[in-house]
PDB file of N, CA and C in Angstrom:
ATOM      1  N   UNK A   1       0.817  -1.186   0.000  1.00  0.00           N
ATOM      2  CA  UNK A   1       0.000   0.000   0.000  1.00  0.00           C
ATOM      3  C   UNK A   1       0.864   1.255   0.000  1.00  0.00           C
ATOM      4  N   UNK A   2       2.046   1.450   0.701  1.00  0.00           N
ATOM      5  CA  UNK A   2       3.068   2.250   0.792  1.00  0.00           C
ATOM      6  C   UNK A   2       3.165   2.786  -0.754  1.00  0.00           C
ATOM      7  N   UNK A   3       3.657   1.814  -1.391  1.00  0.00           N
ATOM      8  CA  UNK A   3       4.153   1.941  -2.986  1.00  0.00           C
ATOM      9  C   UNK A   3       3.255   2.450  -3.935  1.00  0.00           C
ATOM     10  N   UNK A   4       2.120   1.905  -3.367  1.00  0.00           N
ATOM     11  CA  UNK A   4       0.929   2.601  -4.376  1.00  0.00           C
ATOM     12  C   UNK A   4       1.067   4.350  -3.782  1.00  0.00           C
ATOM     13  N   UNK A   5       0.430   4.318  -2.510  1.00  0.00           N
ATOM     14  CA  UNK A   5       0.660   6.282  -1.940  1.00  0.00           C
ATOM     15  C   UNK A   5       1.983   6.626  -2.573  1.00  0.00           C
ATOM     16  N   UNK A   6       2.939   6.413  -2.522  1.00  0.00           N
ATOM     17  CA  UNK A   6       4.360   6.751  -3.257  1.00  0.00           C
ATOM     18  C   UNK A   6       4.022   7.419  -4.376  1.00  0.00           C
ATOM     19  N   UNK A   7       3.725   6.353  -5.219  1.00  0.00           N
ATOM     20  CA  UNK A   7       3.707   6.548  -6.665  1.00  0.00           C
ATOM     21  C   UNK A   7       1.922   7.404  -7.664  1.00  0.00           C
ATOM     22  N   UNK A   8       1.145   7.259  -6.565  1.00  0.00           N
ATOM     23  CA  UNK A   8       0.164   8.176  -6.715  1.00  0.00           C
ATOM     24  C   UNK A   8       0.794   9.722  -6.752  1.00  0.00           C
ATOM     25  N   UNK A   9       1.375   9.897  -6.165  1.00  0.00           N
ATOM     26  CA  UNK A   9       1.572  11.739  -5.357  1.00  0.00           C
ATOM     27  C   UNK A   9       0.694  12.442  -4.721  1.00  0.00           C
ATOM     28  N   UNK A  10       0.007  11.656  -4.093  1.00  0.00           N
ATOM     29  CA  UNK A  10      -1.633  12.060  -3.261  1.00  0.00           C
ATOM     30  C   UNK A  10      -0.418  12.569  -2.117  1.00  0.00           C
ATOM     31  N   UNK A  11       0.431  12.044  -1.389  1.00  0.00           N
ATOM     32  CA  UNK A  11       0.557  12.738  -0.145  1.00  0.00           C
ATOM     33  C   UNK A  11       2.049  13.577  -0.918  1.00  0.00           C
ATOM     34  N   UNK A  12       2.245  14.456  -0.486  1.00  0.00           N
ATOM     35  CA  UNK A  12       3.409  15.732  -0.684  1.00  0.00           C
ATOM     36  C   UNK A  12       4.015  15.489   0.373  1.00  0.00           C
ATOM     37  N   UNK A  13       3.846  15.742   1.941  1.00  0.00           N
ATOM     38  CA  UNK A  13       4.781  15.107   2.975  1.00  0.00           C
ATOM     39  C   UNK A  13       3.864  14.599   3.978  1.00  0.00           C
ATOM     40  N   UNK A  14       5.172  13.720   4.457  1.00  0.00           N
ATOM     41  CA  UNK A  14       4.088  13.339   5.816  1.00  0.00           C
ATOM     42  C   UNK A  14       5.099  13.342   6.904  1.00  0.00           C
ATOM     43  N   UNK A  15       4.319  12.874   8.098  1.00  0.00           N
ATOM     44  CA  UNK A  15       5.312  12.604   9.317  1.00  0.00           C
ATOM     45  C   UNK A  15       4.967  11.362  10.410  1.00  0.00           C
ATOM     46  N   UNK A  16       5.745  10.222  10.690  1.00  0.00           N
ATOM     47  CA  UNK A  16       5.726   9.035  11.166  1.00  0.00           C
ATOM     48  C   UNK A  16       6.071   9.293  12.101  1.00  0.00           C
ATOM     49  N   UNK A  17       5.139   9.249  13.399  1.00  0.00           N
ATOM     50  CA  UNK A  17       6.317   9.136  14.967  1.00  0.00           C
ATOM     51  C   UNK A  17       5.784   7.593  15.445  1.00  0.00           C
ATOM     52  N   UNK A  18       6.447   7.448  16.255  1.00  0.00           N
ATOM     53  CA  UNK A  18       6.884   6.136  16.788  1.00  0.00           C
ATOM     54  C   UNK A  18       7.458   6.662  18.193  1.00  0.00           C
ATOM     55  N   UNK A  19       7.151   5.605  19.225  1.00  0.00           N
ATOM     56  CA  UNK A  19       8.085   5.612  20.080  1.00  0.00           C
ATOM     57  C   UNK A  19       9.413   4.192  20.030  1.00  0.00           C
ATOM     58  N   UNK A  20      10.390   4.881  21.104  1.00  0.00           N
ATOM     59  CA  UNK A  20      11.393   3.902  21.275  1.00  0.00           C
ATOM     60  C   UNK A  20      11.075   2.743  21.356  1.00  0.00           C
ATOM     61  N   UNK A  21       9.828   2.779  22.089  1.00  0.00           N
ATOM     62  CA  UNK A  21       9.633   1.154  23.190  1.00  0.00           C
ATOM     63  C   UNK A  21       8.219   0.470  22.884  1.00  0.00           C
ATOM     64  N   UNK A  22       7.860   1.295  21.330  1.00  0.00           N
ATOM     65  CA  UNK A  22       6.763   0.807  20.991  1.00  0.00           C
ATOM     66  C   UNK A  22       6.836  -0.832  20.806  1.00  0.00           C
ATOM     67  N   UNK A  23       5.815  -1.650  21.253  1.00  0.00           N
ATOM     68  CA  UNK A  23       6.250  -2.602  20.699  1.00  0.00           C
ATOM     69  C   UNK A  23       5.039  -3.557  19.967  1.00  0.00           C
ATOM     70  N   UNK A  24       4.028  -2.675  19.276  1.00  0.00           N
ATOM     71  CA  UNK A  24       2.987  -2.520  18.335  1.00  0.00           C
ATOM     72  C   UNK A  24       3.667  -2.538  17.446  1.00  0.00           C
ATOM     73  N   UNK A  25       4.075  -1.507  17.470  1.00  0.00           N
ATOM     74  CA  UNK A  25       4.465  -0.645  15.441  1.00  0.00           C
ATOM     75  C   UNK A  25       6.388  -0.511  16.117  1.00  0.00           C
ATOM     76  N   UNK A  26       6.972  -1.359  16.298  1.00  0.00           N
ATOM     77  CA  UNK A  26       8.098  -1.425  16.811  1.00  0.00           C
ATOM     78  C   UNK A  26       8.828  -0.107  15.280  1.00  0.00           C
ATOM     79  N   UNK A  27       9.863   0.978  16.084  1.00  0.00           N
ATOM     80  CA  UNK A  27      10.243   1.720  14.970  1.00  0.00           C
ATOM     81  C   UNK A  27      11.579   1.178  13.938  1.00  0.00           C
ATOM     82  N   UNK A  28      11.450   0.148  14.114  1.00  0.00           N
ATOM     83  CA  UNK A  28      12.328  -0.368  12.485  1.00  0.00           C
ATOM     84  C   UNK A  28      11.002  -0.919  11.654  1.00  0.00           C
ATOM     85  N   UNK A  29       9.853  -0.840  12.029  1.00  0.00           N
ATOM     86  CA  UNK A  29       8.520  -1.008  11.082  1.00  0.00           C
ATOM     87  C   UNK A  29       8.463   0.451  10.378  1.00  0.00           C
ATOM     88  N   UNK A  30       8.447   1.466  11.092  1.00  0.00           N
ATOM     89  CA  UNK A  30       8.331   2.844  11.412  1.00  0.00           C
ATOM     90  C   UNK A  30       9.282   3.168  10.174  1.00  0.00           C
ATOM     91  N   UNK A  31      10.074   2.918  10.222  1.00  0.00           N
ATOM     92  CA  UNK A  31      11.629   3.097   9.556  1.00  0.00           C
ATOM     93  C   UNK A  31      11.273   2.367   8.250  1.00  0.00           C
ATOM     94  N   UNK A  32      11.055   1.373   7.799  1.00  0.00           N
ATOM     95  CA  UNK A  32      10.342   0.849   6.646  1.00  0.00           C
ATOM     96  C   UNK A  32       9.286   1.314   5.853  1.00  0.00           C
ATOM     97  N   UNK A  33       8.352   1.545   6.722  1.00  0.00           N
ATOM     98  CA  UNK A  33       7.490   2.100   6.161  1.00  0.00           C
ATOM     99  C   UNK A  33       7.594   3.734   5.715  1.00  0.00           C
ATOM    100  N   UNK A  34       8.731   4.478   6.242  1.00  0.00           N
ATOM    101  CA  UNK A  34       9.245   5.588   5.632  1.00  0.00           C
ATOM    102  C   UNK A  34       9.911   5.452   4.611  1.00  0.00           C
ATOM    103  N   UNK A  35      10.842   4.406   4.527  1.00  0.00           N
ATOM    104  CA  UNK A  35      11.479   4.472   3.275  1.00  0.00           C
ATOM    105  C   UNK A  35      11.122   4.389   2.066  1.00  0.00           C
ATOM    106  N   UNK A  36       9.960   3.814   2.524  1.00  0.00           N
ATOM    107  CA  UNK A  36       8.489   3.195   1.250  1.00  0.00           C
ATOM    108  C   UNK A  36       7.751   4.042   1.062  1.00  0.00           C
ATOM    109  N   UNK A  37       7.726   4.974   1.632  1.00  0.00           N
ATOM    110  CA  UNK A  37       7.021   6.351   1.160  1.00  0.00           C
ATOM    111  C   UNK A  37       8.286   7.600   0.565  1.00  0.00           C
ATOM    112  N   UNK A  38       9.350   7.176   0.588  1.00  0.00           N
ATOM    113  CA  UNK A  38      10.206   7.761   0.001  1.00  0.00           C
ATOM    114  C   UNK A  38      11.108   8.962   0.806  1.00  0.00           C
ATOM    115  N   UNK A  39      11.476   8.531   1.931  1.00  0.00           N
ATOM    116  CA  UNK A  39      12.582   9.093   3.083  1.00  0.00           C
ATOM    117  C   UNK A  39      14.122   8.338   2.589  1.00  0.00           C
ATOM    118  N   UNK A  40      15.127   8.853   3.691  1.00  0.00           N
ATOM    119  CA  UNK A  40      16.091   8.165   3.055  1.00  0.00           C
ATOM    120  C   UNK A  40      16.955   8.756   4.724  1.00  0.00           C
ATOM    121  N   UNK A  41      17.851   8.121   4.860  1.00  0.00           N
ATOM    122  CA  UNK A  41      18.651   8.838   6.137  1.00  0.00           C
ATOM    123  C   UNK A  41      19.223  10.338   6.377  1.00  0.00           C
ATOM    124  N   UNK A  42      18.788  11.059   7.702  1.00  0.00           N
ATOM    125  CA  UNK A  42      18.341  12.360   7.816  1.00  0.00           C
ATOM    126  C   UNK A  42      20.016  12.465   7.964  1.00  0.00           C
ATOM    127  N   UNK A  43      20.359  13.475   8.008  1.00  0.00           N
ATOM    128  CA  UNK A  43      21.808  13.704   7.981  1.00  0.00           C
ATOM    129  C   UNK A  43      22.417  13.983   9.708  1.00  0.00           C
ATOM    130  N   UNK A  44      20.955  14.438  10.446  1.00  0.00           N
ATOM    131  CA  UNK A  44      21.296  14.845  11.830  1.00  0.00           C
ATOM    132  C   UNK A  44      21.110  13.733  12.358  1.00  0.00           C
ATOM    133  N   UNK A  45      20.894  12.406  12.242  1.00  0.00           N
ATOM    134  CA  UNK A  45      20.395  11.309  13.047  1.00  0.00           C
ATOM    135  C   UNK A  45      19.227  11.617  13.895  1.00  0.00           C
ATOM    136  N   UNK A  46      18.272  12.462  13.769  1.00  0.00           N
ATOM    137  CA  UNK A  46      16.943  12.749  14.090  1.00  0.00           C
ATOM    138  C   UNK A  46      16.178  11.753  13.991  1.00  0.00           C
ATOM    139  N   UNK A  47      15.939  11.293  12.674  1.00  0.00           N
ATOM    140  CA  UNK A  47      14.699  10.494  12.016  1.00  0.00           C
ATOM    141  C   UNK A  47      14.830  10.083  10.319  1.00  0.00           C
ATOM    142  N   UNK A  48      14.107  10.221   9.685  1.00  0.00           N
ATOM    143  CA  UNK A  48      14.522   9.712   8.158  1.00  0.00           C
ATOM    144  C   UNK A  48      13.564  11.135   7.336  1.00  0.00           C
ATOM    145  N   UNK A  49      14.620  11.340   6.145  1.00  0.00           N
ATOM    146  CA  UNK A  49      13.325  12.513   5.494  1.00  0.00           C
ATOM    147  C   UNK A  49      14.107  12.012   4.161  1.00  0.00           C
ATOM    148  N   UNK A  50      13.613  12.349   3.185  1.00  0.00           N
ATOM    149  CA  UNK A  50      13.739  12.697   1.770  1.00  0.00           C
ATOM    150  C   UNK A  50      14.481  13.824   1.572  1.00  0.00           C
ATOM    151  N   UNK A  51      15.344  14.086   0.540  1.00  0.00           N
ATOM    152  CA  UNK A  51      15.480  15.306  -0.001  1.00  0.00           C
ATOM    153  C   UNK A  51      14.173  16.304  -0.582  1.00  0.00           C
ATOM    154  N   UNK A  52      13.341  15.687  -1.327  1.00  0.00           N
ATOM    155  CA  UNK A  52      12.273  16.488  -1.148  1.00  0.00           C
ATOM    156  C   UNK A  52      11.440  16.816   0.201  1.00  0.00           C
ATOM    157  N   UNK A  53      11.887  16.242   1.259  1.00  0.00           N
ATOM    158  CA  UNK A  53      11.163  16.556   2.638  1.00  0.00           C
ATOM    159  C   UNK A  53       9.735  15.407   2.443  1.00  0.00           C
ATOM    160  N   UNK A  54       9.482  14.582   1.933  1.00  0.00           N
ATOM    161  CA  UNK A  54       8.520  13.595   1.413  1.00  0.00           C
ATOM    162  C   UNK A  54       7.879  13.236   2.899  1.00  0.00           C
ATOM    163  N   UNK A  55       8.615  12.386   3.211  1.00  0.00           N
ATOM    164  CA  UNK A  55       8.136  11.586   4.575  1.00  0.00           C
ATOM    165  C   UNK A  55       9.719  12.066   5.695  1.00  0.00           C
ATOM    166  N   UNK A  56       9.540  12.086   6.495  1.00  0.00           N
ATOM    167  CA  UNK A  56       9.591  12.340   7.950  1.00  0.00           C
ATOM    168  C   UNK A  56       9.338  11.148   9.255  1.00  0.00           C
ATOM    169  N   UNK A  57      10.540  10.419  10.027  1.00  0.00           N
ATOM    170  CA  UNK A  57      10.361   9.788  10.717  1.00  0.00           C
ATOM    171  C   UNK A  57      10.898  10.423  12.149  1.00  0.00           C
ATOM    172  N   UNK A  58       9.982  10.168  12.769  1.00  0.00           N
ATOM    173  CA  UNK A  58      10.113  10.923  14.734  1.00  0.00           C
ATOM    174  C   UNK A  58       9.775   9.930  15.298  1.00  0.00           C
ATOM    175  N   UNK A  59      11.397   9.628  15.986  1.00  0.00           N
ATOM    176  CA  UNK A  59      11.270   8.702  17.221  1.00  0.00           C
ATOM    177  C   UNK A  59      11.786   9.492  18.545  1.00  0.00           C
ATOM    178  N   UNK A  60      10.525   9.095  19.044  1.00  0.00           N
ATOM    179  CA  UNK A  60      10.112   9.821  20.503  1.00  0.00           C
ATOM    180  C   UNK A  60      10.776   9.018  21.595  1.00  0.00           C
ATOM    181  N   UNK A  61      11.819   9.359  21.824  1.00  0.00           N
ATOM    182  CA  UNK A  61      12.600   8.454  23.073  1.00  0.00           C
ATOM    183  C   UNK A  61      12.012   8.182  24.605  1.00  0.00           C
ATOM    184  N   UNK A  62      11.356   7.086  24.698  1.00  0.00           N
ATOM    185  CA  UNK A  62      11.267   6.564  26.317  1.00  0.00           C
ATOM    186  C   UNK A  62       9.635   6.671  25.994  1.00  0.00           C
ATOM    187  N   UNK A  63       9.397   6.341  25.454  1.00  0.00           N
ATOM    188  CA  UNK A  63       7.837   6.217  24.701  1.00  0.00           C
ATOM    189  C   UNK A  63       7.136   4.838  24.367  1.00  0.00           C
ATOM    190  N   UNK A  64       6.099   4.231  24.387  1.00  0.00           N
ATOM    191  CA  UNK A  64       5.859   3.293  23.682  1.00  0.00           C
ATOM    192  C   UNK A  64       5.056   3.325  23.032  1.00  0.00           C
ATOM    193  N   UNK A  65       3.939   2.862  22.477  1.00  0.00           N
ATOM    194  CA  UNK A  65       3.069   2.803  21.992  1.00  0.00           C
ATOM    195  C   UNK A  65       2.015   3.765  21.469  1.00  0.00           C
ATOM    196  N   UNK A  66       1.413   4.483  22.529  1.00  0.00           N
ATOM    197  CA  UNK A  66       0.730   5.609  22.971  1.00  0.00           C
ATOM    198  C   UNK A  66       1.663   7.071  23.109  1.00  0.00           C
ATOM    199  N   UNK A  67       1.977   7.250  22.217  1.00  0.00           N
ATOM    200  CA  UNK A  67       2.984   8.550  22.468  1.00  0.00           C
ATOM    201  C   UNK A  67       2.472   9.692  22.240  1.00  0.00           C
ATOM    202  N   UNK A  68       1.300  10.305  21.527  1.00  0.00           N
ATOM    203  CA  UNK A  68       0.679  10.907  22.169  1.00  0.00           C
ATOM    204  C   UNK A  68       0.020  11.621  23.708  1.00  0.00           C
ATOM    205  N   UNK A  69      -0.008  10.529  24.432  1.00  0.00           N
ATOM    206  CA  UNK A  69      -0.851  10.158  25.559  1.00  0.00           C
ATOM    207  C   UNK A  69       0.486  10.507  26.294  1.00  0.00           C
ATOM    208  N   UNK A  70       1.865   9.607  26.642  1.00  0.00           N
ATOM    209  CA  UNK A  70       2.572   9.737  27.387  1.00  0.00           C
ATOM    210  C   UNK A  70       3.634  10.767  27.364  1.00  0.00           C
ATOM    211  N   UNK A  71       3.551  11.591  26.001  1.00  0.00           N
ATOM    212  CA  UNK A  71       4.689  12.720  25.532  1.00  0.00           C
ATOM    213  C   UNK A  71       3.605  13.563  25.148  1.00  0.00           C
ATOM    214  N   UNK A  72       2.558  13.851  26.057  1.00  0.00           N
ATOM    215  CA  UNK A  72       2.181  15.091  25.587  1.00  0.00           C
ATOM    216  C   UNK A  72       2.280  16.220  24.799  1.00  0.00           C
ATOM    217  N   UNK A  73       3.168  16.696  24.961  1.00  0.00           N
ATOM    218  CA  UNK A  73       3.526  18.218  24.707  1.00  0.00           C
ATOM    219  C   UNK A  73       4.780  17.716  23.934  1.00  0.00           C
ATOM    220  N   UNK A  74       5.695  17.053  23.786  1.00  0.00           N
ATOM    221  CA  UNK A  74       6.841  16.837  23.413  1.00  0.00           C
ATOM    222  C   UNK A  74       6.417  16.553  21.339  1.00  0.00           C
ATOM    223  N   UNK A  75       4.669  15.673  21.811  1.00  0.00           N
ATOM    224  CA  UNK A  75       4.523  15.321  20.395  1.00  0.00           C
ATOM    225  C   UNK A  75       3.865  16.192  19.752  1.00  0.00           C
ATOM    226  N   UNK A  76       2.943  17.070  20.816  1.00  0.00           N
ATOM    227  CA  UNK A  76       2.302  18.112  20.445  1.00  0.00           C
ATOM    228  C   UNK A  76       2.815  19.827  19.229  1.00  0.00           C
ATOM    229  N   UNK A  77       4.054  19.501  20.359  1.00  0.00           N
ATOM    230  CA  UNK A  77       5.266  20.644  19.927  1.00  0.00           C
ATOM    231  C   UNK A  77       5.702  20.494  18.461  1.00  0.00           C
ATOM    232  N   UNK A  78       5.989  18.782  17.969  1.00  0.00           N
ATOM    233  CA  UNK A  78       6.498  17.850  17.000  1.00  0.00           C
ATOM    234  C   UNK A  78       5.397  18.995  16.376  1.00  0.00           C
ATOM    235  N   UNK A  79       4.464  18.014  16.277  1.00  0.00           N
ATOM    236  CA  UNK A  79       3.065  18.252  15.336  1.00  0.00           C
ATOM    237  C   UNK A  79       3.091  19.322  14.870  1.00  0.00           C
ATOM    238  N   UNK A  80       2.939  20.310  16.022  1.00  0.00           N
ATOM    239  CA  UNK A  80       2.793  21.917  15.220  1.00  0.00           C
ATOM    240  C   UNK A  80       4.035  22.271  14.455  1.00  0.00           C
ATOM    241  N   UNK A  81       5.006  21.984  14.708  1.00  0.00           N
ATOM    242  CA  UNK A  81       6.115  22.343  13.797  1.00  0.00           C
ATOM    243  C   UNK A  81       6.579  21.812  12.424  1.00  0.00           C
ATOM    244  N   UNK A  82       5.662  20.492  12.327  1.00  0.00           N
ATOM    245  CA  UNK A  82       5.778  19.956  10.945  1.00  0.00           C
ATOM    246  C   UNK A  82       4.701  20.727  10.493  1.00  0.00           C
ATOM    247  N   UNK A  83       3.106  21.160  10.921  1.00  0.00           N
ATOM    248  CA  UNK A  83       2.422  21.387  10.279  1.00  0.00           C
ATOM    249  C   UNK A  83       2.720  22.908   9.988  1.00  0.00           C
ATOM    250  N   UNK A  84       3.605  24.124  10.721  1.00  0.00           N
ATOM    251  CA  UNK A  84       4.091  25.524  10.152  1.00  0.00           C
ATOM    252  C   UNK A  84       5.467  25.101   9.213  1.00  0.00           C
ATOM    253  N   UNK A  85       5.908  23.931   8.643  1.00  0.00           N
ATOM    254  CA  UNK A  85       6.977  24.053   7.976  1.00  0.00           C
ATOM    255  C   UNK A  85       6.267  24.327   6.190  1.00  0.00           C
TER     256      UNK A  85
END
């Protein structure tokens, strides 16, 4: 399904968070499924982005599953700043 959204161009960017300790959507799933939307390794060791800025991976350290819920504000902060870029 990745490959199809890819190659459509329906999404322009996105952003994947994950926590560390997820162990649902463990983030080397996280990490796959970015690359498949067309990320590639971020140069700061942050997360994964594209040169076009495509997809975006945020791993939320000391987090699991629910990272929303347990990083409040940490993901909140995330959020708004991908969505003013």
């Amino acid at each position: 399904m990745a490959r199809r959204i890819r190659s459509s161009g329906a999404v322009k960017r996105c952003r994947i968070v994950v926590g560390s300790r997820d162990k649902m959507s463990h983030p080397t799933q996280a990490l796959r499924l970015a690359e498949m939307l067309g990320g590639d390794d971020d140069d700061d060791d942050d997360g994964v982005t594209s040169e076009a800025g495509r997809c975006v991976l945020k791993v939320m350290e000391g987090c699991g599953h629910a990272v929303p819920m347990e990083a409040m504000r940490l993901w909140r902060g995330d959020v708004l700043g991908f969505l003013d870029e």
